[in-house]
Structure formats: structure tokens, C-alpha cells
N, C-alpha and C. Protein backbone atom coordinates (compact mmCIF):
# COMPACT_ATOMS: atom_id res chain seq x y z
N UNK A 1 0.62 10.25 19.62
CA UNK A 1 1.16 10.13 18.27
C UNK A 1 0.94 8.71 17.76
N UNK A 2 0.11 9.07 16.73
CA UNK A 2 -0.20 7.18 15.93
C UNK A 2 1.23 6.70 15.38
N UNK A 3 1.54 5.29 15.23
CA UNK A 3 2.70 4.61 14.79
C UNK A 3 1.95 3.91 13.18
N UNK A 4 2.65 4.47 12.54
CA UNK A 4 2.39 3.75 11.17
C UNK A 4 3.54 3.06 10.61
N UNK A 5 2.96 1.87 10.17
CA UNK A 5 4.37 1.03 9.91
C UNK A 5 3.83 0.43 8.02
N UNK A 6 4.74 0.58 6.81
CA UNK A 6 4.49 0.61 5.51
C UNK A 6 5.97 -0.72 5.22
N UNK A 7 4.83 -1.46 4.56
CA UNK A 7 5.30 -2.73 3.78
C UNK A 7 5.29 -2.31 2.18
N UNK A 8 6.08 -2.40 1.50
CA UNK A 8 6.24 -1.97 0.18
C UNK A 8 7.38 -2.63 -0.27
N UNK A 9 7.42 -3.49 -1.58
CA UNK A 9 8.43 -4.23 -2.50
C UNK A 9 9.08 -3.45 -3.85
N UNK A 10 8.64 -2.46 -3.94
CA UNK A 10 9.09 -1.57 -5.14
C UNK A 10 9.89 -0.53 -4.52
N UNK A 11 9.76 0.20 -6.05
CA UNK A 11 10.63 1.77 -5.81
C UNK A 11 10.37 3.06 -4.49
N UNK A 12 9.12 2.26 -4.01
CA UNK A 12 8.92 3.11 -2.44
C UNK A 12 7.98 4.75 -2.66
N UNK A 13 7.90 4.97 -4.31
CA UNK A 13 7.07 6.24 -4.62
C UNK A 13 5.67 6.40 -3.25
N UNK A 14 4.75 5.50 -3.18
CA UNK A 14 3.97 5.59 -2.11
C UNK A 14 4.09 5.79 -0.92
N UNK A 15 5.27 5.08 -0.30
CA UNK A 15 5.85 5.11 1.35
C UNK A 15 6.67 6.26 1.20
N UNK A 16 7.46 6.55 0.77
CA UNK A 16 8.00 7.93 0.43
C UNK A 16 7.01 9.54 0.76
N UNK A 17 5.73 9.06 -0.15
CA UNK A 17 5.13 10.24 -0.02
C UNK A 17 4.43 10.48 1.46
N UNK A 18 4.05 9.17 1.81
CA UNK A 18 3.13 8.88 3.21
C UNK A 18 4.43 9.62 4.48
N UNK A 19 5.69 9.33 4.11
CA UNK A 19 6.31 9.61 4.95
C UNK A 19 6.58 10.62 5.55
N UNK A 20 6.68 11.72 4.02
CA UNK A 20 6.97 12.78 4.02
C UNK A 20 5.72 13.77 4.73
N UNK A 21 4.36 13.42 4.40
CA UNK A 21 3.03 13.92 4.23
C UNK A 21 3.15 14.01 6.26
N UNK A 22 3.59 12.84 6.99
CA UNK A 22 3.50 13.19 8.43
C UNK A 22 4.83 13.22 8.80
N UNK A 23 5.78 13.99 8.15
CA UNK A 23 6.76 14.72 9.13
C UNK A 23 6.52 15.66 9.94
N UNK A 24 6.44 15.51 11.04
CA UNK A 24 6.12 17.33 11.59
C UNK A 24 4.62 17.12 11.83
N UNK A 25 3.82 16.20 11.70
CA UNK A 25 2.51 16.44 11.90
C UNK A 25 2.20 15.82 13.32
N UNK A 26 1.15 16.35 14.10
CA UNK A 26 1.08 15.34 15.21
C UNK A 26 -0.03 14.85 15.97
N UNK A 27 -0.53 14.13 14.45
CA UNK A 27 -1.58 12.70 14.15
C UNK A 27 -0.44 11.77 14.31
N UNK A 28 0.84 11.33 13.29
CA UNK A 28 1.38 10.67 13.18
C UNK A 28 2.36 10.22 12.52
N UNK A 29 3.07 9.21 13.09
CA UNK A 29 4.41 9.12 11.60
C UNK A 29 4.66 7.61 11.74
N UNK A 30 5.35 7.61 10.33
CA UNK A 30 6.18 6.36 9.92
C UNK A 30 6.96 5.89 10.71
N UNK A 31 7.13 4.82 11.39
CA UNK A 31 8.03 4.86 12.45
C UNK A 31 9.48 3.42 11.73
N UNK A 32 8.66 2.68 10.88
CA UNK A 32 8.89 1.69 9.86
C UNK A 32 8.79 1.49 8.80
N UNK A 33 9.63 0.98 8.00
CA UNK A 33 9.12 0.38 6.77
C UNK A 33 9.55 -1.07 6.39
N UNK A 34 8.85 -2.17 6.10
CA UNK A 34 9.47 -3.58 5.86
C UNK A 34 9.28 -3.95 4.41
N UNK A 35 10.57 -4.09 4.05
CA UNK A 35 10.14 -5.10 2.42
C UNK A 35 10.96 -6.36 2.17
N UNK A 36 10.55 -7.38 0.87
CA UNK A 36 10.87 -8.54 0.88
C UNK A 36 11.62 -8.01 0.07
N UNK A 37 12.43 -7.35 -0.57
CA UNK A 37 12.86 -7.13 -1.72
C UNK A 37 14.44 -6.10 -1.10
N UNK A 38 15.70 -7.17 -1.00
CA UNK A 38 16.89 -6.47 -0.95
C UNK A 38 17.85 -5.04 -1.44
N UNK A 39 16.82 -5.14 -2.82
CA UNK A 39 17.11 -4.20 -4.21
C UNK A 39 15.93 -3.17 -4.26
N UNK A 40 14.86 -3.04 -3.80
CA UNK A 40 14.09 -2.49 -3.53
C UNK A 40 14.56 -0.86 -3.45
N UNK A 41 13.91 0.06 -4.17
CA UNK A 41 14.44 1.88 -4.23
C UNK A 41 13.69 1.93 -3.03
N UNK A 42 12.49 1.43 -2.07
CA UNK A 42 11.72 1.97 -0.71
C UNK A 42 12.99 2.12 -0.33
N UNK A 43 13.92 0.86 0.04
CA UNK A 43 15.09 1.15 1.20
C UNK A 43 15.52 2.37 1.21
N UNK A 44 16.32 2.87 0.04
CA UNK A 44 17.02 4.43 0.21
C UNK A 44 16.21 5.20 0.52
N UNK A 45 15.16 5.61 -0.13
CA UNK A 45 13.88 6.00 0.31
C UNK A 45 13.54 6.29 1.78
N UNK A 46 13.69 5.12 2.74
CA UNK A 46 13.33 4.71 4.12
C UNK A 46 14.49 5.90 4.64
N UNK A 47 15.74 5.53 4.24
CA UNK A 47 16.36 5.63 4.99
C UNK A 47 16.95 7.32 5.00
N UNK A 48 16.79 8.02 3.53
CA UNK A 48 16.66 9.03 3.37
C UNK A 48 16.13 10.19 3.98
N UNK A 49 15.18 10.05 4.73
CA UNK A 49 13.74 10.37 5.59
C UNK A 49 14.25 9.97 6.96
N UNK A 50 15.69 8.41 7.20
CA UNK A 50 15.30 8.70 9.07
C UNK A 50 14.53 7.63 9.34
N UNK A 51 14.25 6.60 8.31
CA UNK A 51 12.79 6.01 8.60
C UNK A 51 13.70 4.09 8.89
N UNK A 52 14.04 4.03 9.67
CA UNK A 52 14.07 2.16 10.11
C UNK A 52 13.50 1.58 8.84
N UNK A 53 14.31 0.12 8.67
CA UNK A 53 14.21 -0.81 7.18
C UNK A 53 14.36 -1.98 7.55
N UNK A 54 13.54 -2.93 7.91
CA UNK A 54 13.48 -4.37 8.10
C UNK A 54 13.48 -4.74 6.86
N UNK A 55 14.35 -5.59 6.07
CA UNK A 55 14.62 -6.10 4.98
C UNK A 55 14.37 -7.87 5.66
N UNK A 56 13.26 -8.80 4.98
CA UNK A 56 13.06 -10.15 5.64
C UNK A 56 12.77 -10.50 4.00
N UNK A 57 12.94 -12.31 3.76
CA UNK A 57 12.79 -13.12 3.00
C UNK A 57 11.09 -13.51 2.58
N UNK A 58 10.90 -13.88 1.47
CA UNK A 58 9.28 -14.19 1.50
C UNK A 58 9.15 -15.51 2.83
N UNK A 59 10.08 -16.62 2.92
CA UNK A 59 9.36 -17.28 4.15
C UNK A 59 9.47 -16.89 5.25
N UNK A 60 10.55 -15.74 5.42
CA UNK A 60 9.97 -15.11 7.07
C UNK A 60 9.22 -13.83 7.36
N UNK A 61 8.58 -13.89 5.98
CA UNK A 61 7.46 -13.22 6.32
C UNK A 61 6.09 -13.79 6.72
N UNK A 62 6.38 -15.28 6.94
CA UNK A 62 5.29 -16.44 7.27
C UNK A 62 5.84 -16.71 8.71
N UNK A 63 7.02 -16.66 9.37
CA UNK A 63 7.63 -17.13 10.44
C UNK A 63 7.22 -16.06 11.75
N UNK A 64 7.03 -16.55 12.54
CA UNK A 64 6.42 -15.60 13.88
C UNK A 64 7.31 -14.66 14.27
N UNK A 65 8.76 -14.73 13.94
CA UNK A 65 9.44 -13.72 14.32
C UNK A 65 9.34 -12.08 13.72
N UNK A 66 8.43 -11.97 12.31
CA UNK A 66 8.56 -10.89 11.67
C UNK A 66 7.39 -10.40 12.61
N UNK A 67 5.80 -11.25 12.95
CA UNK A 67 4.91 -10.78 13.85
C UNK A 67 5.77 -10.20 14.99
N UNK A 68 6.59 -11.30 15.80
CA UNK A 68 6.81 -10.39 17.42
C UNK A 68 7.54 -9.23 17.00
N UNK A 69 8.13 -9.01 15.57
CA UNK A 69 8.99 -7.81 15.48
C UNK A 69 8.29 -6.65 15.22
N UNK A 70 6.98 -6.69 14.95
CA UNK A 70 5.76 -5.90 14.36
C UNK A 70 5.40 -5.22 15.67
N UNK A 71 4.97 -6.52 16.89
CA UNK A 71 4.36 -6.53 17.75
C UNK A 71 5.27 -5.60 18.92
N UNK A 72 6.48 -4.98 18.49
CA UNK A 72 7.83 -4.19 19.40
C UNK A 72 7.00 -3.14 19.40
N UNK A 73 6.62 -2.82 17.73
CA UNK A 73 6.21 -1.08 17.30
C UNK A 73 5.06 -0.94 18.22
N UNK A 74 4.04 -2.18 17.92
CA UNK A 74 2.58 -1.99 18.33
C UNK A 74 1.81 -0.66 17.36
N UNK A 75 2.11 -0.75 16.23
CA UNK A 75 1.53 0.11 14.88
C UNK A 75 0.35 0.05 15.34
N UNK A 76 -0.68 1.29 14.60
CA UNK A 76 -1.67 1.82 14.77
C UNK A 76 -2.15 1.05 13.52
N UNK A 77 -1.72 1.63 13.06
CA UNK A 77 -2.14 0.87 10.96
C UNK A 77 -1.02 0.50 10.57
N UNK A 78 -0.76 -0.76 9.66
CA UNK A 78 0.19 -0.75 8.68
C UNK A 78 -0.79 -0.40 7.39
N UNK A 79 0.45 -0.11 6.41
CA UNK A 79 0.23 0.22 5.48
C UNK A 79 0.72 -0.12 4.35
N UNK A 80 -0.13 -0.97 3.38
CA UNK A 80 0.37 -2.12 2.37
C UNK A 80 0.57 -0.76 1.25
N UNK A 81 2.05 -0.34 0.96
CA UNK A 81 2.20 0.54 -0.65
C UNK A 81 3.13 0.25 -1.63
N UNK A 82 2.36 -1.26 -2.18
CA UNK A 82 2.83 -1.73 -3.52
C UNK A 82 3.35 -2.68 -2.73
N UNK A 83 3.55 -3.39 -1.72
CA UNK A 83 3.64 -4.71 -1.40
C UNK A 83 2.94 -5.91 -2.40
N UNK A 84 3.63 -6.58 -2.61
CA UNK A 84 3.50 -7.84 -3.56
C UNK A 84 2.90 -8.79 -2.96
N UNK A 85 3.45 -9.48 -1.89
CA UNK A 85 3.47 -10.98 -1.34
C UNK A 85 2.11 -11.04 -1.08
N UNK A 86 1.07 -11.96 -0.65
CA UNK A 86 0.15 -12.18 0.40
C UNK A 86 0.50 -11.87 1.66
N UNK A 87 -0.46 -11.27 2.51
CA UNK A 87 -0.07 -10.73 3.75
C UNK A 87 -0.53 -12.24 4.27
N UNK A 88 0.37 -12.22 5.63
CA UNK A 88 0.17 -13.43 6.59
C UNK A 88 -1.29 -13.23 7.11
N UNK A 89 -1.89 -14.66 7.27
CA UNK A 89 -2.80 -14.26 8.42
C UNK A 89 -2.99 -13.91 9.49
N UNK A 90 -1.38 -14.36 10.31
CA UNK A 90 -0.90 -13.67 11.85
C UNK A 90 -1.13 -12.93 12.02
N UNK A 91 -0.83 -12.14 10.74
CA UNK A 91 -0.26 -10.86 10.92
C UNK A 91 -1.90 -9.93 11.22
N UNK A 92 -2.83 -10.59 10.51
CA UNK A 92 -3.61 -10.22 9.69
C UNK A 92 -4.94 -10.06 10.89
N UNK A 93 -4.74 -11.44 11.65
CA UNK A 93 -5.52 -11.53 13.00
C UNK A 93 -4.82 -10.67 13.90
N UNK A 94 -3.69 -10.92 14.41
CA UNK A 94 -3.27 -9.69 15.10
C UNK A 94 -3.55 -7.82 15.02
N UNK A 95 -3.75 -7.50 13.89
CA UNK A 95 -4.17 -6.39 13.66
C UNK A 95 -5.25 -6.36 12.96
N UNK A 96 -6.72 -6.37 13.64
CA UNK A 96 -7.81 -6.69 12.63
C UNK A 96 -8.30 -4.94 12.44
N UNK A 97 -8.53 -4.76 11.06
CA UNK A 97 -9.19 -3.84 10.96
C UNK A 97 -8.12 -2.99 11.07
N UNK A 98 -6.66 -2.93 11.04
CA UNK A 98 -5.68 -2.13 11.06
C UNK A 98 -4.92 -2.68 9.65
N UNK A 99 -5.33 -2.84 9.18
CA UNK A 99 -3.89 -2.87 7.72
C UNK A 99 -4.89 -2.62 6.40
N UNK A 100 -4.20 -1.78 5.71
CA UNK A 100 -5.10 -1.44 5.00
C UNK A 100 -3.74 -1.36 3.36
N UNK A 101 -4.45 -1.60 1.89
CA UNK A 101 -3.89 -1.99 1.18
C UNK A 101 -4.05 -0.85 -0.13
N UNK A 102 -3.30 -0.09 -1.13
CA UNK A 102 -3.82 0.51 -1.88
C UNK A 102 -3.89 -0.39 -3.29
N UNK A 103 -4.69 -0.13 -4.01
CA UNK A 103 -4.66 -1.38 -5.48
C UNK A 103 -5.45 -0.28 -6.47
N UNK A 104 -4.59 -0.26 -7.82
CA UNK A 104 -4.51 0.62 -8.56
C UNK A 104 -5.33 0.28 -9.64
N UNK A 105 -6.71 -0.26 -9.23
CA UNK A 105 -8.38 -0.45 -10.55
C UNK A 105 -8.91 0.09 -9.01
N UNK A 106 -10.79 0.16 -9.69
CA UNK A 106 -11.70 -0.06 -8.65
C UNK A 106 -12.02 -1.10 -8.59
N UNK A 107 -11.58 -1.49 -7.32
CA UNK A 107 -12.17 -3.04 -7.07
C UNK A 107 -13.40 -3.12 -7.03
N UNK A 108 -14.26 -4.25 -7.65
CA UNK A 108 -13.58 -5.49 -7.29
C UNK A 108 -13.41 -5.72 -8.94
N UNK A 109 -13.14 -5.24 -9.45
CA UNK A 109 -12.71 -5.02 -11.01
C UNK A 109 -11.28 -5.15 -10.99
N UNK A 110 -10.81 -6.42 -11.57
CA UNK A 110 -9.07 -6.15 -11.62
C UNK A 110 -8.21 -6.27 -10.39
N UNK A 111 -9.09 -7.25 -9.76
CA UNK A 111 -7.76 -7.53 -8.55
C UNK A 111 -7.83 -8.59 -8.29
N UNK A 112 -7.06 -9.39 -7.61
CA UNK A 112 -6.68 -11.24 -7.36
C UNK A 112 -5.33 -10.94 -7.41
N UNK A 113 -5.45 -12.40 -7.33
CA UNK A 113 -3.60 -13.01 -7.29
C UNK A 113 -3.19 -12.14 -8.80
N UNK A 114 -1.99 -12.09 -8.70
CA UNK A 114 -1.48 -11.46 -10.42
C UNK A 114 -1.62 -10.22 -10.88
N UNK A 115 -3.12 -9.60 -10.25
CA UNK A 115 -3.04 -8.39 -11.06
C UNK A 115 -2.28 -7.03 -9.96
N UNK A 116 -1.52 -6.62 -10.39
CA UNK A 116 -0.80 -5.96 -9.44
C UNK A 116 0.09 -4.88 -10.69
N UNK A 117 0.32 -3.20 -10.41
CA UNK A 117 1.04 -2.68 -11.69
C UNK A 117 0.86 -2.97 -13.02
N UNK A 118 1.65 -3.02 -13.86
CA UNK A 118 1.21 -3.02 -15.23
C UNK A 118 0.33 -4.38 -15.45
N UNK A 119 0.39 -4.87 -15.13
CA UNK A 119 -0.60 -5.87 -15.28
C UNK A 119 -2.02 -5.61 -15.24
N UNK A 120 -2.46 -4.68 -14.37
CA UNK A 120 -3.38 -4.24 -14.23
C UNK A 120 -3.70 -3.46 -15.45
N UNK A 121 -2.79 -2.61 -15.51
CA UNK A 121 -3.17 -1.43 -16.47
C UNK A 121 -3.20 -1.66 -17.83
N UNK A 122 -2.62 -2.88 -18.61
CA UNK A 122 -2.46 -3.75 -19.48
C UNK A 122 -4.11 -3.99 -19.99
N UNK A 123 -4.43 -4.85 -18.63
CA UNK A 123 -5.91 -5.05 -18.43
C UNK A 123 -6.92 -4.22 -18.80
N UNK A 124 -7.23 -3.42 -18.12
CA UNK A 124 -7.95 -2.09 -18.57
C UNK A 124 -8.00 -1.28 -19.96
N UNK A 125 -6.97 -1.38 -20.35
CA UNK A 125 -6.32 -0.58 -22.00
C UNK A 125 -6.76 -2.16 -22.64
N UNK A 126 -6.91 -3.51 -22.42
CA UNK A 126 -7.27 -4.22 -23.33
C UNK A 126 -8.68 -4.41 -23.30
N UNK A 127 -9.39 -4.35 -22.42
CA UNK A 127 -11.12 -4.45 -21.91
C UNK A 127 -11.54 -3.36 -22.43
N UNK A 128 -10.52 -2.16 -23.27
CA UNK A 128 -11.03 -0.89 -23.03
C UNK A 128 -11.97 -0.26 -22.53
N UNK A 129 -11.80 -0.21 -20.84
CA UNK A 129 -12.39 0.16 -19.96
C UNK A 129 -12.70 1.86 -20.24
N UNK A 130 -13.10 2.60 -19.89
CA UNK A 130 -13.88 3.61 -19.72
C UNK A 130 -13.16 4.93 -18.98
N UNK A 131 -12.91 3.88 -17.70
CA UNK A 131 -12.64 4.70 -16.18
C UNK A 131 -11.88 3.19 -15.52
N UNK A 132 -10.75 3.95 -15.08
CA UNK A 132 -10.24 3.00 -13.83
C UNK A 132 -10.20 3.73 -12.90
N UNK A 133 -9.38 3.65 -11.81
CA UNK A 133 -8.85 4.72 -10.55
C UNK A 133 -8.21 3.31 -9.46
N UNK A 134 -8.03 3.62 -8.49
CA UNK A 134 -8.14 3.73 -7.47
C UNK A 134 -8.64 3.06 -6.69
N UNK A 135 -8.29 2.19 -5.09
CA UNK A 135 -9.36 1.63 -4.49
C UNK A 135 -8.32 1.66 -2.94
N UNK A 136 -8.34 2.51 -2.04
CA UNK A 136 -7.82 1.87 -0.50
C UNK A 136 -8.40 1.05 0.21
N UNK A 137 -8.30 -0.37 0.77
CA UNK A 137 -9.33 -0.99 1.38
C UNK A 137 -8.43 -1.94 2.46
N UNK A 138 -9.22 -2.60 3.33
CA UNK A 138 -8.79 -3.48 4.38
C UNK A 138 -7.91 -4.28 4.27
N UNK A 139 -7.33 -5.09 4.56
CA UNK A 139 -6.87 -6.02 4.39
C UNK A 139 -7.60 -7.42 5.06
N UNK A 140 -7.76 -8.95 4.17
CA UNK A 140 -8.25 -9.93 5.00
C UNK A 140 -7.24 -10.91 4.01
N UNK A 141 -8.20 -12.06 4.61
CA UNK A 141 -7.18 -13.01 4.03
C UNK A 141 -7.11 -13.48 2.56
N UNK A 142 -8.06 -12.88 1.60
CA UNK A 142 -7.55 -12.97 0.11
C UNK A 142 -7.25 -11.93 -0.78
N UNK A 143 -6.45 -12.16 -1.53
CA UNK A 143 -5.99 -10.78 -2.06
C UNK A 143 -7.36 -9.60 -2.36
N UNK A 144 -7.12 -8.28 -2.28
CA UNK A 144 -7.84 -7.53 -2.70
C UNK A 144 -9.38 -7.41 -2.70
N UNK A 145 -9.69 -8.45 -1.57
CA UNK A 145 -11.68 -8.61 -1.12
C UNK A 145 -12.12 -8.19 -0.32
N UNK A 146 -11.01 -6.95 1.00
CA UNK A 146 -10.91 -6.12 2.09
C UNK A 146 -12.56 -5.19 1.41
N UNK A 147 -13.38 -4.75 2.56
CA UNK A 147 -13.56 -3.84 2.61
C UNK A 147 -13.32 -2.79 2.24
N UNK A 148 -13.64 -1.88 1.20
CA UNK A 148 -13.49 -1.01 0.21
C UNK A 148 -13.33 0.53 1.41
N UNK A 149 -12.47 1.26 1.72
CA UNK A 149 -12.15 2.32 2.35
C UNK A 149 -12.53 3.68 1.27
N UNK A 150 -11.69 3.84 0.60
CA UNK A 150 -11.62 5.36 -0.38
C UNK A 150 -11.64 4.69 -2.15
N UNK A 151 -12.43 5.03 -2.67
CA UNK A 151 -12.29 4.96 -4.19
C UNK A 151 -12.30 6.42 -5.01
N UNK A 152 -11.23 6.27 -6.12
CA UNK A 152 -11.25 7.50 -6.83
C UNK A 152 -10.92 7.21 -8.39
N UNK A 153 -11.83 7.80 -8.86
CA UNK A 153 -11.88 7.26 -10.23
C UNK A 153 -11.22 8.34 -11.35
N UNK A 154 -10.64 8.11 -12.74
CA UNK A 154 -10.01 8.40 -13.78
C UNK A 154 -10.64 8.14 -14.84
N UNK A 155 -10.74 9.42 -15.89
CA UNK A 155 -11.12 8.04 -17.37
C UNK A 155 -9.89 8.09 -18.04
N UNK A 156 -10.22 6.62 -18.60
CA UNK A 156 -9.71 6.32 -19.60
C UNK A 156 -10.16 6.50 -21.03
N UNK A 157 -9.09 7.26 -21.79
CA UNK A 157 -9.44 7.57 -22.98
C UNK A 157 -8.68 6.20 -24.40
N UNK A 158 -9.65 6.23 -24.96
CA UNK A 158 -9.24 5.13 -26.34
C UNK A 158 -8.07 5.11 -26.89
N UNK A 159 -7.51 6.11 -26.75
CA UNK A 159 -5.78 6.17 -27.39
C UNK A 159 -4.82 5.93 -26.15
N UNK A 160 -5.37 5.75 -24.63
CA UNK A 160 -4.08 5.77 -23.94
C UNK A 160 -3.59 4.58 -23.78
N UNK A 161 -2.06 4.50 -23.43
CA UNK A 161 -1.36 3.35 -23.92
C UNK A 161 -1.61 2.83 -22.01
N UNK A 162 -0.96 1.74 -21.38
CA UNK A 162 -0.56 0.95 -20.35
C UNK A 162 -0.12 2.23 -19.25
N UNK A 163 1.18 2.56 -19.94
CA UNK A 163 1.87 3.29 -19.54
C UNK A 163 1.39 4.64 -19.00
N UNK A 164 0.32 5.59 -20.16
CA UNK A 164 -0.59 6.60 -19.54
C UNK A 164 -1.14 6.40 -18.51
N UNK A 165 -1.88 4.87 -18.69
CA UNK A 165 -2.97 4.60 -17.73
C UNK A 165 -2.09 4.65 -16.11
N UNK A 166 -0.65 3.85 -16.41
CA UNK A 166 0.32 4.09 -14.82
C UNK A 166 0.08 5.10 -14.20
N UNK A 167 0.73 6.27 -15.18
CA UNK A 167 0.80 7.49 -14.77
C UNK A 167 -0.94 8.33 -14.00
N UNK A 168 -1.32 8.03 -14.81
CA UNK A 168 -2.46 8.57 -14.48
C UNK A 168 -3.42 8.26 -12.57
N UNK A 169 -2.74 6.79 -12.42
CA UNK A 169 -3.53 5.95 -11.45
C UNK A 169 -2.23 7.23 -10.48
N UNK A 170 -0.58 6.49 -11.01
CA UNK A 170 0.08 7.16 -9.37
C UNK A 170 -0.09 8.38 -9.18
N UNK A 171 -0.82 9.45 -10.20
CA UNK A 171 -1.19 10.62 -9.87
C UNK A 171 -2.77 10.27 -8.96
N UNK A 172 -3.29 9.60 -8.81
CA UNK A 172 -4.10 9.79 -7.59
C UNK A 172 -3.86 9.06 -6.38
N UNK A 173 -2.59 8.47 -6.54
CA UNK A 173 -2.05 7.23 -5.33
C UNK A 173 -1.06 8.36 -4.71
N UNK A 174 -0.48 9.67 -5.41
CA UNK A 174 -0.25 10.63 -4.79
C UNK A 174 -0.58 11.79 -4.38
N UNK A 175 -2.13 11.90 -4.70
CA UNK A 175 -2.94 12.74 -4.45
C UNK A 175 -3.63 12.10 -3.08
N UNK A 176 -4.09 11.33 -3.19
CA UNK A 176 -4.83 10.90 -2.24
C UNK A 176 -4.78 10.09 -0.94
N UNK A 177 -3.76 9.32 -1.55
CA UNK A 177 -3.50 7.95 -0.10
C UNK A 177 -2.77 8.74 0.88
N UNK A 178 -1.88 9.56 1.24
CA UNK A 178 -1.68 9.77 2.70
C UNK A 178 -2.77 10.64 3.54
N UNK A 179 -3.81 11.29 2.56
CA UNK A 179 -4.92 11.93 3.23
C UNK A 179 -5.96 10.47 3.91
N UNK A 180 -6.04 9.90 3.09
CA UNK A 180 -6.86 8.44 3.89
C UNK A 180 -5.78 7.82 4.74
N UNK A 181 -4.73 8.02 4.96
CA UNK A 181 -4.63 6.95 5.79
C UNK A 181 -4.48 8.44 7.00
N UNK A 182 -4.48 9.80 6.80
CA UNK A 182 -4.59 10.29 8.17
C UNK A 182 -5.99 10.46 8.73
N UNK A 183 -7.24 10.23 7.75
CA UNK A 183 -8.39 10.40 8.05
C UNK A 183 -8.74 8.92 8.76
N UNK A 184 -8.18 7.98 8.49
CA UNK A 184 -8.02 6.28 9.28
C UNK A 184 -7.45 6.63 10.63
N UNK A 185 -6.22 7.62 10.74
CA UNK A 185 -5.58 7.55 12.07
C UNK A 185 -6.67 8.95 13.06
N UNK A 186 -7.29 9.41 12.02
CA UNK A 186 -7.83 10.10 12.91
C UNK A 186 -9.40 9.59 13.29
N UNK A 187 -9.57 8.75 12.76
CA UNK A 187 -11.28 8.47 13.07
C UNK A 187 -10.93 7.26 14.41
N UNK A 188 -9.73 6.64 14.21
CA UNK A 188 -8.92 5.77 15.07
C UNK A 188 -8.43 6.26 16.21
N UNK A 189 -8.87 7.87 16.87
CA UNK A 189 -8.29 8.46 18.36
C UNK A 189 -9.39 8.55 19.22
């Protein structure tokens, strides 16, 4: 049974679904979830499901103790869903080729420091882009320059507002991301 462990700073819609998607399955499950964010909807979420909640500060998520606490699970993949912060590099060398990030454009269109949620989608509705979607990819050490995993694309139509464009992306961030990350745990046995 793979150990998947999900870092997420928001309302938890992504880790939620990932969670649910391997209950009962036996590729793998959630065994964790960690966020920087006290107020955070993941927590109820986590805990709703059964699922362990490391709640840590943005600087000890730089401090070696959140690694050796990582390093208990020995995760197969983590899984960045809607995590904010920069991931550590500890963290980052310690699990190479295991953490993988979802980001809501096709990269490398619309990602860096800042663009993250509406910001993004802001973006796109002002470039009046075409097509956005979708991008699952690696994690390394600068935001959003991982190795490109799964892309899935959307158009965008001339009248849709920010807000459409949201909706539209988490309808394929819930269509799609817990199937890639079991096709990751399974190409990974």
C-alpha cells in the first residue's frame, strides 16, 4: 500500500477529493495532510475522512523537524493541492522525483511566485487567452519549472468572467488529479 501525504493551505476541495478517490482502494491512501494555515477548511476536511493534520508555521516549514516528521511516514509521493508557500529544498532533495504540484494555467504560461488562484485566472481573462487548463508537474526548487506530468486544457470563451474561468479549471482539478496521482503510484510499484 503506497503512503501519500497532501500539503494544502486552502479550503482542502483537492485533498478532499484525492482522499476520498483512495478509500478502499489498494494502490493507496492518504495517510496525512500538512498545512501552514490554522483556519484552513483542508483541516475539517482531513479530519472528516480519518485523515491525521499537522498544522506547522511558515518558518517551520524551513526547520528540520517538519522533514524528520515527513521522514516517520516515509510517503511514496507528497502531494502539493493548493499549497501556497515555496516547498523547502530538504524537503525537496529528500524526496526527489516524489512531490508533485497541481497549478491551475498550462505551464509554463502563468506560473512563478504570485500567480496562484484568482490571480491566475484574472490573468488569462485579461491576456484574453483562448484556452487555459491545467498542468500536474514535479516539484524542484523554483516555483512551477517541475517537469510537466499531465496537462489538460479548457477554452476560454470572450465573455467569461475570473470567476467562470475558477470554476471551469476546479472542474478538471476534479476530474483529473487523483487519476494522475494513482497512475504516479502505480508506474512507482
Amino acid at each position: 500500500m503506497k503512503k501519500i501525504v497532501v500539503f494544502a493551505s486552502g479550503s482542502g476541495t483537492n485533498a478532499e477529493n484525492i482522499i476520498k478517490y483512495f478509500k478502499g482502494s489498494a494502490i493507496g491512501e492518504v495517510v496525512g495532510v500538512y498545512t501552514n494555515n490554522a483556519k484552513a477548511g483542508v483541516i475539517d476536511r482531513a479530519k472528516n475522512n480519518a485523515v491525521p493534520v499537522t498544522i506547522f508555521t511558515k518558518s517551520e516549514l524551513y526547520e528540520s523537524e517538519l522533514l524528520q516528521n515527513i521522514n516517520t511516514i516515509q510517503p511514496d509521493l507528497i502531494v502539493l493541492a493548493g499549497f501556497l508557500l515555496k516547498f523547502p529544498d530538504a524537503i525537496i532533495e529528500a524526496y526527489p522525483d516524489k512531490i508533485i504540484n497541481i497549478h491551475p494555467a498550462l505551464l509554463p504560461k502563468y506560473g512563478g511566485k504570485g500567480m496562484y488562484g484568482m490571480h491566475v485566472h484574472r490573468a488569462i481573462v485579461e491576456n484574453k487567452e483562448k484556452e487555459t487548463g491545467i498542468t500536474i508537474h514535479y516539484v524542484n526548487e523554483n516555483y512551477d519549472e517541475g517537469a510537466a506530468i499531465f496537462q489538460k486544457q479548457v477554452t476560454v470563451l470572450g465573455t467569461d468572467t475570473p470567476e467562470v474561468v475558477a470554476e471551469k479549471i476546479h472542474e478538471l482539478e476534479q476530474k483529473y488529479f487523483p487519476g494522475v496521482v494513482e497512475d504516479l503510484l502505480k508506474s512507482k510499484l
